[in-house]
PDB file of N, CA and C in Angstrom:
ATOM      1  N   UNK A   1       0.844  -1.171   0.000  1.00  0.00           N
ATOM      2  CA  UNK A   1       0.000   0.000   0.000  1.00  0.00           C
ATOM      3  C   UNK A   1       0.892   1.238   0.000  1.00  0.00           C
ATOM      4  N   UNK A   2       0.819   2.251  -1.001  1.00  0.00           N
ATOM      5  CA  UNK A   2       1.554   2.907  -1.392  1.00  0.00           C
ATOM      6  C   UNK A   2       1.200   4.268   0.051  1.00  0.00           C
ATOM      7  N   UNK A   3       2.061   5.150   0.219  1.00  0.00           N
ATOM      8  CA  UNK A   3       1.616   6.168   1.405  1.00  0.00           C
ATOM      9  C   UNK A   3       1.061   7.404   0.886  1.00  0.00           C
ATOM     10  N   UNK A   4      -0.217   7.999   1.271  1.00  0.00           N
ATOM     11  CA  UNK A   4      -0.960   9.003  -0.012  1.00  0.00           C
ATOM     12  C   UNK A   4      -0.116  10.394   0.751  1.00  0.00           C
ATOM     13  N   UNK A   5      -0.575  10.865  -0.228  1.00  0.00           N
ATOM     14  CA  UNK A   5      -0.319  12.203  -0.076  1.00  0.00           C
ATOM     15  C   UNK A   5      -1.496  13.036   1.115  1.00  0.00           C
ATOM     16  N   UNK A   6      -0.963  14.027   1.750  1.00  0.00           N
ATOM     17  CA  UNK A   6      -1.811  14.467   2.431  1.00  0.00           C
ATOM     18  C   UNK A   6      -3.595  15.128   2.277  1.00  0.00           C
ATOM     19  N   UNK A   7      -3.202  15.445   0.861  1.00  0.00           N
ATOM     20  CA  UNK A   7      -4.624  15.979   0.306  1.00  0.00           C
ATOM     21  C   UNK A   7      -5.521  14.510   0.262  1.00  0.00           C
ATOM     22  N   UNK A   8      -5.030  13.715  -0.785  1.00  0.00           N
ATOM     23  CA  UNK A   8      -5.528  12.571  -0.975  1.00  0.00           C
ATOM     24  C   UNK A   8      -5.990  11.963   0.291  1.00  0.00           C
ATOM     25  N   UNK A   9      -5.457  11.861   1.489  1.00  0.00           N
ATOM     26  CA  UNK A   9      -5.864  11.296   3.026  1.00  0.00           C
ATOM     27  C   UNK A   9      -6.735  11.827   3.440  1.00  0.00           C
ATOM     28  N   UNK A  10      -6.940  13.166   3.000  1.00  0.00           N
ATOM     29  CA  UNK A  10      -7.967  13.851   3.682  1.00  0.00           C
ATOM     30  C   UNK A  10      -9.254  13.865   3.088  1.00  0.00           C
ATOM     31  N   UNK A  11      -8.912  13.754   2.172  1.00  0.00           N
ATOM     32  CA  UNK A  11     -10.160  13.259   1.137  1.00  0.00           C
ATOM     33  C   UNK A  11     -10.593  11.614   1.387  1.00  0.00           C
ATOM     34  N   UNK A  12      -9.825  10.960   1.350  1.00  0.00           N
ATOM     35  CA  UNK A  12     -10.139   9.659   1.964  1.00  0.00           C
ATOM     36  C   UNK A  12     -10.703   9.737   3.372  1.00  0.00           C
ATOM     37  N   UNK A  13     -10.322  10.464   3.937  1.00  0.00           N
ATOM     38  CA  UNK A  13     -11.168  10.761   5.385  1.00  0.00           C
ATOM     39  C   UNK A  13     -12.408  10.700   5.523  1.00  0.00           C
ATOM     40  N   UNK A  14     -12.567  12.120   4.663  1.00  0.00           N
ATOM     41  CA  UNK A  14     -14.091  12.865   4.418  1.00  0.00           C
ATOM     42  C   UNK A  14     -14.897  11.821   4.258  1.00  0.00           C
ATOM     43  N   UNK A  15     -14.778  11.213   2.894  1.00  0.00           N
ATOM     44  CA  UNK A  15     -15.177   9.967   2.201  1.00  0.00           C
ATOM     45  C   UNK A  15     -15.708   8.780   3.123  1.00  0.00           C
ATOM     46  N   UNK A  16     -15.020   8.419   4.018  1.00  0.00           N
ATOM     47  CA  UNK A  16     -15.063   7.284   5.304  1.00  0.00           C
ATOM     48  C   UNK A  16     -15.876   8.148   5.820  1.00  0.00           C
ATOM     49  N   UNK A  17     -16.232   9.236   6.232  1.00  0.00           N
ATOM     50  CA  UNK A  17     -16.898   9.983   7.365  1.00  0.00           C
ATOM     51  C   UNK A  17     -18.380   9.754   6.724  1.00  0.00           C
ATOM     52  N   UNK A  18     -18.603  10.207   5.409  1.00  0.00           N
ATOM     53  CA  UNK A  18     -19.456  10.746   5.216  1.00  0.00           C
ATOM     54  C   UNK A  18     -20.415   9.590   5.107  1.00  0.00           C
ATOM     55  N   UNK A  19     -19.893   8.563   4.605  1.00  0.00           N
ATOM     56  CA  UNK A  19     -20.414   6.794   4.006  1.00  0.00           C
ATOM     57  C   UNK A  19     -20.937   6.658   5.546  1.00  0.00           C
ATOM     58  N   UNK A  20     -20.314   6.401   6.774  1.00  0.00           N
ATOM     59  CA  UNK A  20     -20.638   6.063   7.981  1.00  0.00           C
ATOM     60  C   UNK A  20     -21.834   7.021   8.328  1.00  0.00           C
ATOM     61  N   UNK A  21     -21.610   8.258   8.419  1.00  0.00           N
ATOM     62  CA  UNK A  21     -23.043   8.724   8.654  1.00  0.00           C
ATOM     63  C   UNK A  21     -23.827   8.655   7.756  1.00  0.00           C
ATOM     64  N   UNK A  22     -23.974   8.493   6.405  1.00  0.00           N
ATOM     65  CA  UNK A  22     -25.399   8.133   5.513  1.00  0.00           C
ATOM     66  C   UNK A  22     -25.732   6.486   6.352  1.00  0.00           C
ATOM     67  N   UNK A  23     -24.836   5.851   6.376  1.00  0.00           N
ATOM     68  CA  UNK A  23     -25.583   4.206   7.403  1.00  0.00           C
ATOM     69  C   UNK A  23     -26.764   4.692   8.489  1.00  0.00           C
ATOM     70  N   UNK A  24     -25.960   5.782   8.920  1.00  0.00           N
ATOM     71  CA  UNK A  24     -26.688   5.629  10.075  1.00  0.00           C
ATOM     72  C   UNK A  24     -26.208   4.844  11.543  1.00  0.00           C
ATOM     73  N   UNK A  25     -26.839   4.642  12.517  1.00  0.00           N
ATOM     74  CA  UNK A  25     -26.643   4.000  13.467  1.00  0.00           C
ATOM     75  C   UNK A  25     -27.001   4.888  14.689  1.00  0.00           C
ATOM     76  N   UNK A  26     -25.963   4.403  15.726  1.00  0.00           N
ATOM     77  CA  UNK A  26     -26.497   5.127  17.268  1.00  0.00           C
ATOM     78  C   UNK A  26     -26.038   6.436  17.060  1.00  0.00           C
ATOM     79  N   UNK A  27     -27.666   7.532  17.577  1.00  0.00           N
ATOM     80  CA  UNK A  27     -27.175   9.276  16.724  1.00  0.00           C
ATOM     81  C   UNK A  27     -26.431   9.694  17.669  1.00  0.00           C
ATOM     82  N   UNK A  28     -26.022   9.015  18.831  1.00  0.00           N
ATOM     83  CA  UNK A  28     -24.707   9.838  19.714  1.00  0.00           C
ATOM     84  C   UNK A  28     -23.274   9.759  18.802  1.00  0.00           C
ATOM     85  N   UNK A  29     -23.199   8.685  18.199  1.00  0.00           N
ATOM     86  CA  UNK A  29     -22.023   8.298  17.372  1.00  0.00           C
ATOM     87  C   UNK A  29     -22.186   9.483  15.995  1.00  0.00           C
ATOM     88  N   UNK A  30     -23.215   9.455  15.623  1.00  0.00           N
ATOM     89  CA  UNK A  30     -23.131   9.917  14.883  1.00  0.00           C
ATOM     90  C   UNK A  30     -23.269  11.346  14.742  1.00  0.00           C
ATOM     91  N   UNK A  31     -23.259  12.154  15.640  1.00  0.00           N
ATOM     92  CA  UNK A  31     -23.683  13.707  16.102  1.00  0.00           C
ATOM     93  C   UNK A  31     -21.607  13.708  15.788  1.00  0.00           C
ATOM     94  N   UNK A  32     -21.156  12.783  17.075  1.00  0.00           N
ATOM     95  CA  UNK A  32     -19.981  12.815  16.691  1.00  0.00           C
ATOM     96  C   UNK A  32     -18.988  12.797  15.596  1.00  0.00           C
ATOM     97  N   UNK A  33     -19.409  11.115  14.742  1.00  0.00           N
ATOM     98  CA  UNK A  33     -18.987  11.787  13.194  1.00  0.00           C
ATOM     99  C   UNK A  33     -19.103  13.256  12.705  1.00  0.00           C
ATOM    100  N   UNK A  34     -20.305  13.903  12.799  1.00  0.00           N
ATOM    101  CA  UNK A  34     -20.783  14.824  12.139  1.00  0.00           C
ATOM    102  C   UNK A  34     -19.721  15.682  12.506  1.00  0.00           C
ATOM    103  N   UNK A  35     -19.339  16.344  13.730  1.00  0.00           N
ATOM    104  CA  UNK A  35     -18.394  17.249  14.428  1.00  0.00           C
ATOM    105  C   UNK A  35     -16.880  16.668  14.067  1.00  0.00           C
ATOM    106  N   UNK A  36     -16.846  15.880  14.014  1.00  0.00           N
ATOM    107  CA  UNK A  36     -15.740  15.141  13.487  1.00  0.00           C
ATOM    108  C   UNK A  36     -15.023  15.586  11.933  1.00  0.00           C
ATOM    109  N   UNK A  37     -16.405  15.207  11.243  1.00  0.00           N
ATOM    110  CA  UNK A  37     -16.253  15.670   9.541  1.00  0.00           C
ATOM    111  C   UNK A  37     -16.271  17.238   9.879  1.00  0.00           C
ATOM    112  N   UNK A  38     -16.648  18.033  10.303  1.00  0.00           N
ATOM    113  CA  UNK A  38     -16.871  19.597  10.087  1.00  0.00           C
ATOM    114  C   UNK A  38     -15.039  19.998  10.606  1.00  0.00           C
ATOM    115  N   UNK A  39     -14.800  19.393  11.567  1.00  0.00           N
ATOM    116  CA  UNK A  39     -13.233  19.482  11.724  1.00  0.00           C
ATOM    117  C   UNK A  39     -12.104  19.126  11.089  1.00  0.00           C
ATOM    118  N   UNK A  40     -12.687  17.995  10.378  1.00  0.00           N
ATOM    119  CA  UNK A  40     -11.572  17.749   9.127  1.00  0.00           C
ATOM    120  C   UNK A  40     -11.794  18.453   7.884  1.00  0.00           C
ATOM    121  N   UNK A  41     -12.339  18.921   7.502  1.00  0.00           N
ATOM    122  CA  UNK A  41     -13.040  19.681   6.084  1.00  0.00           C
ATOM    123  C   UNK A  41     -12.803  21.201   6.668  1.00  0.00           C
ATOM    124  N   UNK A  42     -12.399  21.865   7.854  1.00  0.00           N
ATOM    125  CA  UNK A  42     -12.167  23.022   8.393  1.00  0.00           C
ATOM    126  C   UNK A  42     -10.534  22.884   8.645  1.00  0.00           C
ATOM    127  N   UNK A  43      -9.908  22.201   8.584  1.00  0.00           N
ATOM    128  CA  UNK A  43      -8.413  21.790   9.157  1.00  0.00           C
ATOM    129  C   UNK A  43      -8.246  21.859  10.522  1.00  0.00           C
ATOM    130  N   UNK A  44      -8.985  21.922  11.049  1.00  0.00           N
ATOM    131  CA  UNK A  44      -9.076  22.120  13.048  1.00  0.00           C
ATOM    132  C   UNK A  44      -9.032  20.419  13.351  1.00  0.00           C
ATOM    133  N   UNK A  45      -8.855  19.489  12.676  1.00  0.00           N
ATOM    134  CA  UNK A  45      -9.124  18.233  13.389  1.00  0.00           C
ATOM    135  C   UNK A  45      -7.898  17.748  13.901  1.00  0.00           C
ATOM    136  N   UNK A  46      -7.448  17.620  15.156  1.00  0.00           N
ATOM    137  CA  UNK A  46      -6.543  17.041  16.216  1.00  0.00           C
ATOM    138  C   UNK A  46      -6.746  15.475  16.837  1.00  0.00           C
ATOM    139  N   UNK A  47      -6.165  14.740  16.106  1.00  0.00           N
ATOM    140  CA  UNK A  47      -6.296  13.078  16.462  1.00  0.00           C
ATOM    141  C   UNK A  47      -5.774  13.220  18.293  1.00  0.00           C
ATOM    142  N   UNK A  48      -6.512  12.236  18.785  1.00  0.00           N
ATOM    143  CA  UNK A  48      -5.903  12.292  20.313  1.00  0.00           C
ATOM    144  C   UNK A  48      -5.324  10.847  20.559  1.00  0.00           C
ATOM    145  N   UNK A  49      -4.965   9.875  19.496  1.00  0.00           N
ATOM    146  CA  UNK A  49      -3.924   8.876  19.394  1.00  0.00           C
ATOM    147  C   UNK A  49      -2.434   9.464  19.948  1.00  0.00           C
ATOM    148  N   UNK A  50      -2.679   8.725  21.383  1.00  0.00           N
ATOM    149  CA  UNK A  50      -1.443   8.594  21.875  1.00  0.00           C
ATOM    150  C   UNK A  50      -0.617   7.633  21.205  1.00  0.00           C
ATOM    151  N   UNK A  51       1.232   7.991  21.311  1.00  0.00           N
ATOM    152  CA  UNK A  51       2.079   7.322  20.782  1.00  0.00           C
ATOM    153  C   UNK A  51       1.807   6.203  22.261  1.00  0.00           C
ATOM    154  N   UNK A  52       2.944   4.844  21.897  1.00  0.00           N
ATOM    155  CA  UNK A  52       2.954   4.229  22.995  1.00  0.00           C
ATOM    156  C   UNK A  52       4.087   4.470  24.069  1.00  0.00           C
ATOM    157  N   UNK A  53       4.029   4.220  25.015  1.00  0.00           N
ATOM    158  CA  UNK A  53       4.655   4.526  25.932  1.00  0.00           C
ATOM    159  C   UNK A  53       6.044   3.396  25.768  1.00  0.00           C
ATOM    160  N   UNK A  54       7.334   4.241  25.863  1.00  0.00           N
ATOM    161  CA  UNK A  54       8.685   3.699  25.363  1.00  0.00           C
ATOM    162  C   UNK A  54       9.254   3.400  26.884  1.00  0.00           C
ATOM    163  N   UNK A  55       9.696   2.122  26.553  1.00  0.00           N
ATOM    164  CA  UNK A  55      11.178   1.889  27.538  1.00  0.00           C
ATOM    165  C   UNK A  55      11.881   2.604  27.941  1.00  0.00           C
ATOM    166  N   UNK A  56      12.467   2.753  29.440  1.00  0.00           N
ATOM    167  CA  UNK A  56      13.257   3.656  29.457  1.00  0.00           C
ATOM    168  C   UNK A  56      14.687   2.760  29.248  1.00  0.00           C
ATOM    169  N   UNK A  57      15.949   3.010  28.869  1.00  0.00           N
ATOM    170  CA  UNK A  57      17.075   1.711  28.771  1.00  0.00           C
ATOM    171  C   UNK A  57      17.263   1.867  30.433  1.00  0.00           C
ATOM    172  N   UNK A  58      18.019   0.712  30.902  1.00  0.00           N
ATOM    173  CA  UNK A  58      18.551   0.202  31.326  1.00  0.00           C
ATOM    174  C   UNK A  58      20.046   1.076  31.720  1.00  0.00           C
ATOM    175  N   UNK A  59      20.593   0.954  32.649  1.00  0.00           N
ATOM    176  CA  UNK A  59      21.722   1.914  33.210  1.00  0.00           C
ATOM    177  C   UNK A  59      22.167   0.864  33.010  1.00  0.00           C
ATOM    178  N   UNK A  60      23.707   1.395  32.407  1.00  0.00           N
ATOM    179  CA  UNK A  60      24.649   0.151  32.722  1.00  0.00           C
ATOM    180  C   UNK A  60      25.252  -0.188  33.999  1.00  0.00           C
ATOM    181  N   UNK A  61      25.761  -1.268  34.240  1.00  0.00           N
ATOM    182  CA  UNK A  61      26.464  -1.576  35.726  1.00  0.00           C
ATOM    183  C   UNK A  61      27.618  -0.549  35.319  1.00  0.00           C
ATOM    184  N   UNK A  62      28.438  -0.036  36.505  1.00  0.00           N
ATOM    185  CA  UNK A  62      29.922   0.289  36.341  1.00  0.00           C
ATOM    186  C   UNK A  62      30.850  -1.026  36.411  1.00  0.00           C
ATOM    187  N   UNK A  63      31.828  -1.034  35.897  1.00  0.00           N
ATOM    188  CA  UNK A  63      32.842  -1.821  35.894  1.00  0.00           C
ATOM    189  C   UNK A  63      33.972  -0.904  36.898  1.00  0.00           C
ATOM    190  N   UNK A  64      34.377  -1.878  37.379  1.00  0.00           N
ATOM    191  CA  UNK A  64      35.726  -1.422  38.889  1.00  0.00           C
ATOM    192  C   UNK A  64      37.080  -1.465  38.290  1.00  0.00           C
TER     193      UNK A  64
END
């Protein structure tokens, strides 16, 4: 899978957004999509995907 370009992603976004709310489903979810799509189509949309939490290394022993 090739890596899109940023326009292209965002358009693929929209696209996913918009298909899910024509389904339908539970309208709490979907009030959300809705606010969701108005933030990506405005550029205000901020993912809240945390990275994962990293190892800290290991101290080495001292040698005498």
């Amino acid at each position: 899978m090739a890596k899109l370009s940023k326009k292209a992603r965002k358009e693929q976004i929209i696209e996913n957004l918009t298909r899910c709310i024509e389904i339908g489903g539970n309208p709490e979810t979907i009030e959300q999509l809705k606010e969701t799509l108005e933030q990506v189509k405005n550029d205000t949309f901020v993912s809240q995907f945390k990275k994962r939490a990293k190892r800290k290394p290991r101290k080495k022993k001292e040698s005498k």
